[in-house]
Protein backbone atom coordinates (compact mmCIF):
# COMPACT_ATOMS: atom_id res chain seq x y z
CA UNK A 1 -11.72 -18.37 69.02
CA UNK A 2 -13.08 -15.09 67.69
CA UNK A 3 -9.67 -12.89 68.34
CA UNK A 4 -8.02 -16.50 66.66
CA UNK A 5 -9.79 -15.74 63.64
CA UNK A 6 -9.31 -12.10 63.30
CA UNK A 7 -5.73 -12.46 64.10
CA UNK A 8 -5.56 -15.10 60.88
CA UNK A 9 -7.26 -12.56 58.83
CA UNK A 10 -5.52 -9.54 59.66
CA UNK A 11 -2.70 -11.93 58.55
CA UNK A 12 -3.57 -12.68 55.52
CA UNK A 13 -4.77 -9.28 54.72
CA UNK A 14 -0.71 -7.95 55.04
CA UNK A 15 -0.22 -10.77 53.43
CA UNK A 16 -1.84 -9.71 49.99
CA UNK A 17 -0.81 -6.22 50.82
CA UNK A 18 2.38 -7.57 50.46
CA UNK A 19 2.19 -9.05 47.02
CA UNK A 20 1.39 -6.21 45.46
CA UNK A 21 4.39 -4.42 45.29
CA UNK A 22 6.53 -7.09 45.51
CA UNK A 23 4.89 -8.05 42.19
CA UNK A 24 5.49 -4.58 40.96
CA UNK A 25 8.82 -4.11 42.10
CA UNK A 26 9.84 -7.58 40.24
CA UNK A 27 8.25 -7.12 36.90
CA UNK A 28 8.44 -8.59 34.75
CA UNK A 29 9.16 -11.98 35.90
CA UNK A 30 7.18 -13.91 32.79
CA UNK A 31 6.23 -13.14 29.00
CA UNK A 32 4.58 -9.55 27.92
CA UNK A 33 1.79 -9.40 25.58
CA UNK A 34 1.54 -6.72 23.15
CA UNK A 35 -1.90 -6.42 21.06
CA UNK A 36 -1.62 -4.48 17.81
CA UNK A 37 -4.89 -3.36 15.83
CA UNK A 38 -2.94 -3.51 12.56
CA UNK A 39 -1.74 -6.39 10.36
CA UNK A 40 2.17 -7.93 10.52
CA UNK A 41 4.23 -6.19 8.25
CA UNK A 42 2.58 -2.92 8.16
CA UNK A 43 4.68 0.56 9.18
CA UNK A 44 2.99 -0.24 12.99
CA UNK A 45 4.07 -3.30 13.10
CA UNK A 46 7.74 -2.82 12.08
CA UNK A 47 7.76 0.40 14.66
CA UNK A 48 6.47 -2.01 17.58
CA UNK A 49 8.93 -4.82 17.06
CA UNK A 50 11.64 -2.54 16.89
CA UNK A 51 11.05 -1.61 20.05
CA UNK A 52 9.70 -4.95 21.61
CA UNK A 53 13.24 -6.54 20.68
CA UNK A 54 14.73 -4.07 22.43
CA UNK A 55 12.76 -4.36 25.84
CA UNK A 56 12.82 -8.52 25.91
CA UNK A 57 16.55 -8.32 25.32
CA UNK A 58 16.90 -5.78 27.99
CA UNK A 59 14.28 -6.16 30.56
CA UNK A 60 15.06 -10.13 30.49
CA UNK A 61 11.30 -11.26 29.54
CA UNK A 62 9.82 -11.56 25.45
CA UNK A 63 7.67 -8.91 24.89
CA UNK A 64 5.42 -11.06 22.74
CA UNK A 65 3.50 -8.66 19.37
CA UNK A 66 0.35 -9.97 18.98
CA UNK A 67 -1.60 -8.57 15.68
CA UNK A 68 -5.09 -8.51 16.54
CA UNK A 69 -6.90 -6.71 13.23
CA UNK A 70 -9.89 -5.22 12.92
CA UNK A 71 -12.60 -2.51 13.25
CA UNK A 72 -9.87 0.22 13.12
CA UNK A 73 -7.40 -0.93 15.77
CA UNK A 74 -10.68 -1.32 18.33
CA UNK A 75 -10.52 -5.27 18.37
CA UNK A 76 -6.88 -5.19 19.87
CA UNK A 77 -8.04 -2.02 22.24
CA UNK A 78 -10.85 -4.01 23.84
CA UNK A 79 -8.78 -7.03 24.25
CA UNK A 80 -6.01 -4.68 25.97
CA UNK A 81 -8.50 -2.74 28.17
CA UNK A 82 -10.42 -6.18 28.98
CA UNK A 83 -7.30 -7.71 30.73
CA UNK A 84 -6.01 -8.06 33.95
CA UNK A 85 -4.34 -4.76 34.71
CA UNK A 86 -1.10 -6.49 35.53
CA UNK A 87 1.41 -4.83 33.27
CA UNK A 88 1.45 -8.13 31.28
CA UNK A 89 -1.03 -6.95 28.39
CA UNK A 90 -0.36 -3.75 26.96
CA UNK A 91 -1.67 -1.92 23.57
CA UNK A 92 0.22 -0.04 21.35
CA UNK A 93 -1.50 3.10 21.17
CA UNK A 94 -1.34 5.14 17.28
CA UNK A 95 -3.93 7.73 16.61
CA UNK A 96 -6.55 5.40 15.94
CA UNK A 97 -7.26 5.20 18.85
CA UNK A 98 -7.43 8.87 19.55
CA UNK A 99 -9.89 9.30 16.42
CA UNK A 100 -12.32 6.36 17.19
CA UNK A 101 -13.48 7.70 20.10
CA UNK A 102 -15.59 9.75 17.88
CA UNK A 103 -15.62 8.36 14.64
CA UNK A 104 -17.47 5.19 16.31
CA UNK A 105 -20.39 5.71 17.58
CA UNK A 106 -21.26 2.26 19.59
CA UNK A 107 -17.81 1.36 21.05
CA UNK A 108 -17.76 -1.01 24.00
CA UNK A 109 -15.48 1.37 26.11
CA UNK A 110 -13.74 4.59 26.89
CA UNK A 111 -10.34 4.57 25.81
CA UNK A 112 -9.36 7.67 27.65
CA UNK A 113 -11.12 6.66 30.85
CA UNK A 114 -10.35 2.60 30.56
CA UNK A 115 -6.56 3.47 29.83
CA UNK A 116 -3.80 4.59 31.85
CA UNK A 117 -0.78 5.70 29.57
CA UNK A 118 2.84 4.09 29.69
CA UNK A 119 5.33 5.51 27.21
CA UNK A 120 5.75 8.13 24.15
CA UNK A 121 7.84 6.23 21.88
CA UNK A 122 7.58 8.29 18.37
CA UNK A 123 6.11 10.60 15.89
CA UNK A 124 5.67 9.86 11.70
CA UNK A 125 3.97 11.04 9.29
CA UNK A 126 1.87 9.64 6.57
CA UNK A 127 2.39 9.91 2.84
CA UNK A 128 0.38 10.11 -0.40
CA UNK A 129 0.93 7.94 -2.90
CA UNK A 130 -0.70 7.10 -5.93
CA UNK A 131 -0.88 4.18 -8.67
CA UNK A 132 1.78 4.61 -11.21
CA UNK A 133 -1.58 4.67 -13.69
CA UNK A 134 -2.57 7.77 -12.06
CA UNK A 135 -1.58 10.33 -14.45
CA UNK A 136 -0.91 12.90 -12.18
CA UNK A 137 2.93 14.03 -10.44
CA UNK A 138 1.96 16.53 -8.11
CA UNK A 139 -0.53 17.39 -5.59
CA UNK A 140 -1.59 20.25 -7.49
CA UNK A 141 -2.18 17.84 -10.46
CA UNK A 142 -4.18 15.10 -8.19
CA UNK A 143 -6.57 17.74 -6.87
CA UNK A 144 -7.46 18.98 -10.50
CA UNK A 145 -7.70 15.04 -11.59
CA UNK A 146 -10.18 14.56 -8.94
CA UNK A 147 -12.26 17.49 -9.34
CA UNK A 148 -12.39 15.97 -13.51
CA UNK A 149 -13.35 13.00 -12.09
CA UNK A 150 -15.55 12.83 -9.38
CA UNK A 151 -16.75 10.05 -7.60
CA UNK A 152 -14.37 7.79 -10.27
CA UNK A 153 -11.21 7.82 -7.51
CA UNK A 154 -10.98 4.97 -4.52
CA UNK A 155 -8.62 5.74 -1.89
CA UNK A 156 -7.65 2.83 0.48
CA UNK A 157 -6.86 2.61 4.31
CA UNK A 158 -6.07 0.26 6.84
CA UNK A 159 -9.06 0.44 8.51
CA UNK A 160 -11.55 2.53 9.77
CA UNK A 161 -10.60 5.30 11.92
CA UNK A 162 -6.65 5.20 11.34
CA UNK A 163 -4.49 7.98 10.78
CA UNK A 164 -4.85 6.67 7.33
CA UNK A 165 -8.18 6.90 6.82
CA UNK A 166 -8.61 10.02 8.49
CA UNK A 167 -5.61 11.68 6.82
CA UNK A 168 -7.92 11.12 3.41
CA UNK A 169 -11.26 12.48 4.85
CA UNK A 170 -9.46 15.90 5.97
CA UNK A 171 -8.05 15.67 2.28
CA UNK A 172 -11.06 15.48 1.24
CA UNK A 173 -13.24 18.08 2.94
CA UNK A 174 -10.47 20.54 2.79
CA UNK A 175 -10.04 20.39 -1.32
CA UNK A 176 -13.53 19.09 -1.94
CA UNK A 177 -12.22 15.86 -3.80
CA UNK A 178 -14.76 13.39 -4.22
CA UNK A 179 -13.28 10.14 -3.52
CA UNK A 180 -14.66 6.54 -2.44
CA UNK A 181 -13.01 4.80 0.92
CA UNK A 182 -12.06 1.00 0.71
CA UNK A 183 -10.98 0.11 3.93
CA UNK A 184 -8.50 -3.10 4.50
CA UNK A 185 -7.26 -4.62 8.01
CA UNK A 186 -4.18 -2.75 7.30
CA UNK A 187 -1.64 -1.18 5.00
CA UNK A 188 0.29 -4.03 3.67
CA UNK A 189 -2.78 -5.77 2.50
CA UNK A 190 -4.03 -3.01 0.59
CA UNK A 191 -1.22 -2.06 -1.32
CA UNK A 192 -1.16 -5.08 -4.03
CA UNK A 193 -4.89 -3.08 -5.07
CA UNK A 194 -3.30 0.30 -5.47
CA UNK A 195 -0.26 -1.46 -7.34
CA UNK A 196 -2.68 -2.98 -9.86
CA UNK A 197 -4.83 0.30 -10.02
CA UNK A 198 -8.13 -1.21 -8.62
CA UNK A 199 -7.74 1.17 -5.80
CA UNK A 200 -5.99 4.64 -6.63
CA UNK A 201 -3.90 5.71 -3.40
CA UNK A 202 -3.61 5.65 0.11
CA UNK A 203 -2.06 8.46 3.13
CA UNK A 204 -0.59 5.77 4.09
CA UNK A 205 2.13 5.80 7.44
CA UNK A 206 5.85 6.67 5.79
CA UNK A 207 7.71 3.64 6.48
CA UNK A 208 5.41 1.39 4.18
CA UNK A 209 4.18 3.90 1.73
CA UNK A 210 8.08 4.92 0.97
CA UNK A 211 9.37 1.97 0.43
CA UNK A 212 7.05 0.86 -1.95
CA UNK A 213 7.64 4.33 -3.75
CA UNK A 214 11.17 3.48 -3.55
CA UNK A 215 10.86 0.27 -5.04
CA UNK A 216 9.29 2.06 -8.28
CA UNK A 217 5.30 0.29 -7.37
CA UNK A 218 3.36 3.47 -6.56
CA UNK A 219 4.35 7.56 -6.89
CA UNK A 220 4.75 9.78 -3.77
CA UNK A 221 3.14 13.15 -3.91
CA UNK A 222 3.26 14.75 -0.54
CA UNK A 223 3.47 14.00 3.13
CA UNK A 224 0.99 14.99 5.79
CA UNK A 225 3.12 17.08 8.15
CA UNK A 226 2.97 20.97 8.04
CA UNK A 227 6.38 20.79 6.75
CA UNK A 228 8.51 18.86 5.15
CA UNK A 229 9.72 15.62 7.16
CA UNK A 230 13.24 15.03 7.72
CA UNK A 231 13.86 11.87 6.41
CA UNK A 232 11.70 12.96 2.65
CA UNK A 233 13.03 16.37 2.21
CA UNK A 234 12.28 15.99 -1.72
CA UNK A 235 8.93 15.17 -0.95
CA UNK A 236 6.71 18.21 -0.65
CA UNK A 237 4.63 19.00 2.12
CA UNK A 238 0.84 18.29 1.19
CA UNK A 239 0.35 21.49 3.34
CA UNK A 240 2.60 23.39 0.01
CA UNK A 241 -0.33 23.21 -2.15
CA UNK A 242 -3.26 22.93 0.45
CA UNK A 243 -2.71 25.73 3.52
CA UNK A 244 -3.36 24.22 7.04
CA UNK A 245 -3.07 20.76 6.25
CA UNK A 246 -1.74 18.43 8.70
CA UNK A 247 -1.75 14.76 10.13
CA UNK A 248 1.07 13.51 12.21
CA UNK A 249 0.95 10.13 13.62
CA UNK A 250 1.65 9.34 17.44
CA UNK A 251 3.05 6.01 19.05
CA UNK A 252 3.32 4.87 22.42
CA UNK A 253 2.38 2.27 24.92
CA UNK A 254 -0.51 2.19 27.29
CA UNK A 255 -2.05 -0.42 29.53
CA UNK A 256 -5.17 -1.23 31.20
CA UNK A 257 -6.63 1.04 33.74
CA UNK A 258 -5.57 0.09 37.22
CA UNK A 259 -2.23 -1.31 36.59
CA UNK A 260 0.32 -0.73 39.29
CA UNK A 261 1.76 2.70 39.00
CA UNK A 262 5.54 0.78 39.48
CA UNK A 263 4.78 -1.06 35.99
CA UNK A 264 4.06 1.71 34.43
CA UNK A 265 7.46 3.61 35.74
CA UNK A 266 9.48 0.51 34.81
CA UNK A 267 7.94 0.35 31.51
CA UNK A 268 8.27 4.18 30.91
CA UNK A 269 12.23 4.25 32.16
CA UNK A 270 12.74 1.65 29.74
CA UNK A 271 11.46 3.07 26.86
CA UNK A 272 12.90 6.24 27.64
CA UNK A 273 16.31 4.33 27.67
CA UNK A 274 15.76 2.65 24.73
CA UNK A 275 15.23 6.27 22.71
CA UNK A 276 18.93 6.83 23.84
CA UNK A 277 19.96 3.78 22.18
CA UNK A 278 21.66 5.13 18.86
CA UNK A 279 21.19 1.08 17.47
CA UNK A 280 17.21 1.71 18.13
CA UNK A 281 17.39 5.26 16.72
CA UNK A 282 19.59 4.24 13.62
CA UNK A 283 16.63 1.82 13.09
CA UNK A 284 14.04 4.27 13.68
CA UNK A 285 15.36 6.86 11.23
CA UNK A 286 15.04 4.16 8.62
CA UNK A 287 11.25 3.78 8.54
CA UNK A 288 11.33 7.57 9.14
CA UNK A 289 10.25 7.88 12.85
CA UNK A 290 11.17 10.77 15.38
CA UNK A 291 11.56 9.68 18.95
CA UNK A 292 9.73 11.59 21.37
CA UNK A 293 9.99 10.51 24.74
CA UNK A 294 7.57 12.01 27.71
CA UNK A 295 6.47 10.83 30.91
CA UNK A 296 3.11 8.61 31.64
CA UNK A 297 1.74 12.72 32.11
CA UNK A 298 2.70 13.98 29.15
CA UNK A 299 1.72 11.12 27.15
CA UNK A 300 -1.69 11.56 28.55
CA UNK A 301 -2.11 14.83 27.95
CA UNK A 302 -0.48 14.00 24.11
CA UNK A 303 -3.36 11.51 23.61
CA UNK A 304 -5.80 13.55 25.15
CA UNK A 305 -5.40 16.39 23.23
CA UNK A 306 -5.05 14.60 20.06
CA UNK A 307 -8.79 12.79 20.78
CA UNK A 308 -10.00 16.08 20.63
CA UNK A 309 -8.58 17.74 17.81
CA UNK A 310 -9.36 14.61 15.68
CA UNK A 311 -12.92 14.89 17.42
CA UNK A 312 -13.22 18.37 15.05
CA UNK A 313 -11.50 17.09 12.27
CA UNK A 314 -14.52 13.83 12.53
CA UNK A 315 -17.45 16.49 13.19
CA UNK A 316 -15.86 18.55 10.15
CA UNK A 317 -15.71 15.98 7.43
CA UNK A 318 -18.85 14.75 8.42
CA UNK A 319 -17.89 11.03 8.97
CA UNK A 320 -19.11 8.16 11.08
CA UNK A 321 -18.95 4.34 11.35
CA UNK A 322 -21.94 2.57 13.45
């Protein structure tokens, strides 16, 4: 009876071995979820249904966006990081989530321990703009405006902790602007404020902060990279007028700790394949993105060393949210 019942077990031991890989090695076989920290129509947003069109039409499952807002992009991270480590829940990572690490100083997890990174997708910088009641056309021009007028300027973000956010506190402790943060649960919400002047500007990501320059609602000053960006060549560097300044934006894919290493190659080769895809690229360009694809390593190292560079750049402006 005994060697009966060890002989079932051992059975349905390989049995479960078994799954695993099988699982792996068929993914995916049903609907992908895809939490975003920011709100629908915002430059992170656009970027991560760009490319979750392209995987559901060729991996043969929807990769499903769901915007889940709040607390700087840490609501969606916790909801990522708190699911089953499948390959069916995955985060879209953007340096928020390098920057909170530090910035907040109660957060439920570990992102760099609770993680395991998929994909590199892109690089993008953000942009200054300003309200077109801001009297100022130049960098030069807002710094001396601000120094006039301290503590009377309110600079927006979409959220705590984003790229946004943080790209105005580096501003800030670099020129010695006095300004006051608003946050909102993303770009796209704020901007109706900085159109009507209640709130002066935003460093916001390019893709939203261009096109409402473009359409005439706000004034573009400078962008955040140490040079010029491609796409903006007429707009100057930020860096032109204030030596050393940079923030450039990262976006990728990563996925609970513990799922299968096979999901993650899958995932990876697919994205990888999709940044060959001139259709995907053409539609990149447009909100301004740079693909840069890496493997599950190098994205980890990418993300790594970007928590700790934004680590100085929190400990430097002196900023933290409880």
């Amino acid at each position: 009876m005994i060697r009966l019942v060890r002989t079932a077990l051992l059975a349905l031991i390989c049995c479960f071995a078994s799954l695993g890989p099988s699982a792996a090695s068929d993914y995916p076989n049903r609907p992908v979820r895809w939490l975003i920290g920011f709100a629908a129509g915002g430059p992170v947003d656009i970027v991560a249904r760009i490319m979750a069109q392209w995987l559901s039409d060729h991996l043969g499952q929807q990769f499903v966006v769901e915007n889940r807002t709040g607390s700087g992009g840490n609501i969606a991270a916790a909801a990522a990081i708190n699911s089953p480590a499948d390959g069916y829940t995955l985060l879209f990572v953007a340096p928020n989530n390098a920057i909170s690490t530090s910035l907040y100083k109660k957060l439920p997890f570990d992102f760099l321990r609770d993680t395991v990174p998929v994909a590199s997708i892109m690089q993008l910088t953000n942009m200054l703009v300003v309200s077109n009641a801001m009297p100022v056309k130049t960098v030069k021009e807002f710094i001396d405006y601000c120094k006039a007028n301290p503590g009377k300027i309110s600079y927006a973000s979409s959220g705590n902790g984003t790229s946004v956010h943080m790209s105005a506190e580096l501003f800030k402790a670099m020129t010695k602007c006095e300004m006051q943060h608003v946050p909102y649960r993303g770009s796209a919400i704020a901007f109706p404020d900085i159109i009507s002047d209640k709130v002066q500007l935003i460093f916001d990501n390019l893709p939203s902060a261009l096109e409402q320059a473009r359409g005439g609602n706000v004034r573009a000053l400078g962008v955040t990279s140490p040079q010029r960006w491609p796409s903006v060549p007429d707009v100057p560097a930020i860096a032109e007028t204030v030596p050393g300044f940079e923030s450039v934006g990262f976006y990728g894919i990563s996925a609970p700790k513990g799922t299968p290493p096979e999901v993650v190659a899958t995932l990876n080769k697919a994205v990888g394949e999709a940044l060959k895809d001139p259709k995907l690229l053409a539609r990149l360009a447009e909100v301004g993105g740079i693909p840069k694809p890496m493997t599950p390593a190098e994205f980890g190292k990418l993300v790594a060393d970007e928590t700790e560079k934004w680590r100085k750049v929190v400990e430097f402006a002196g900023v933290s949210v409880d």
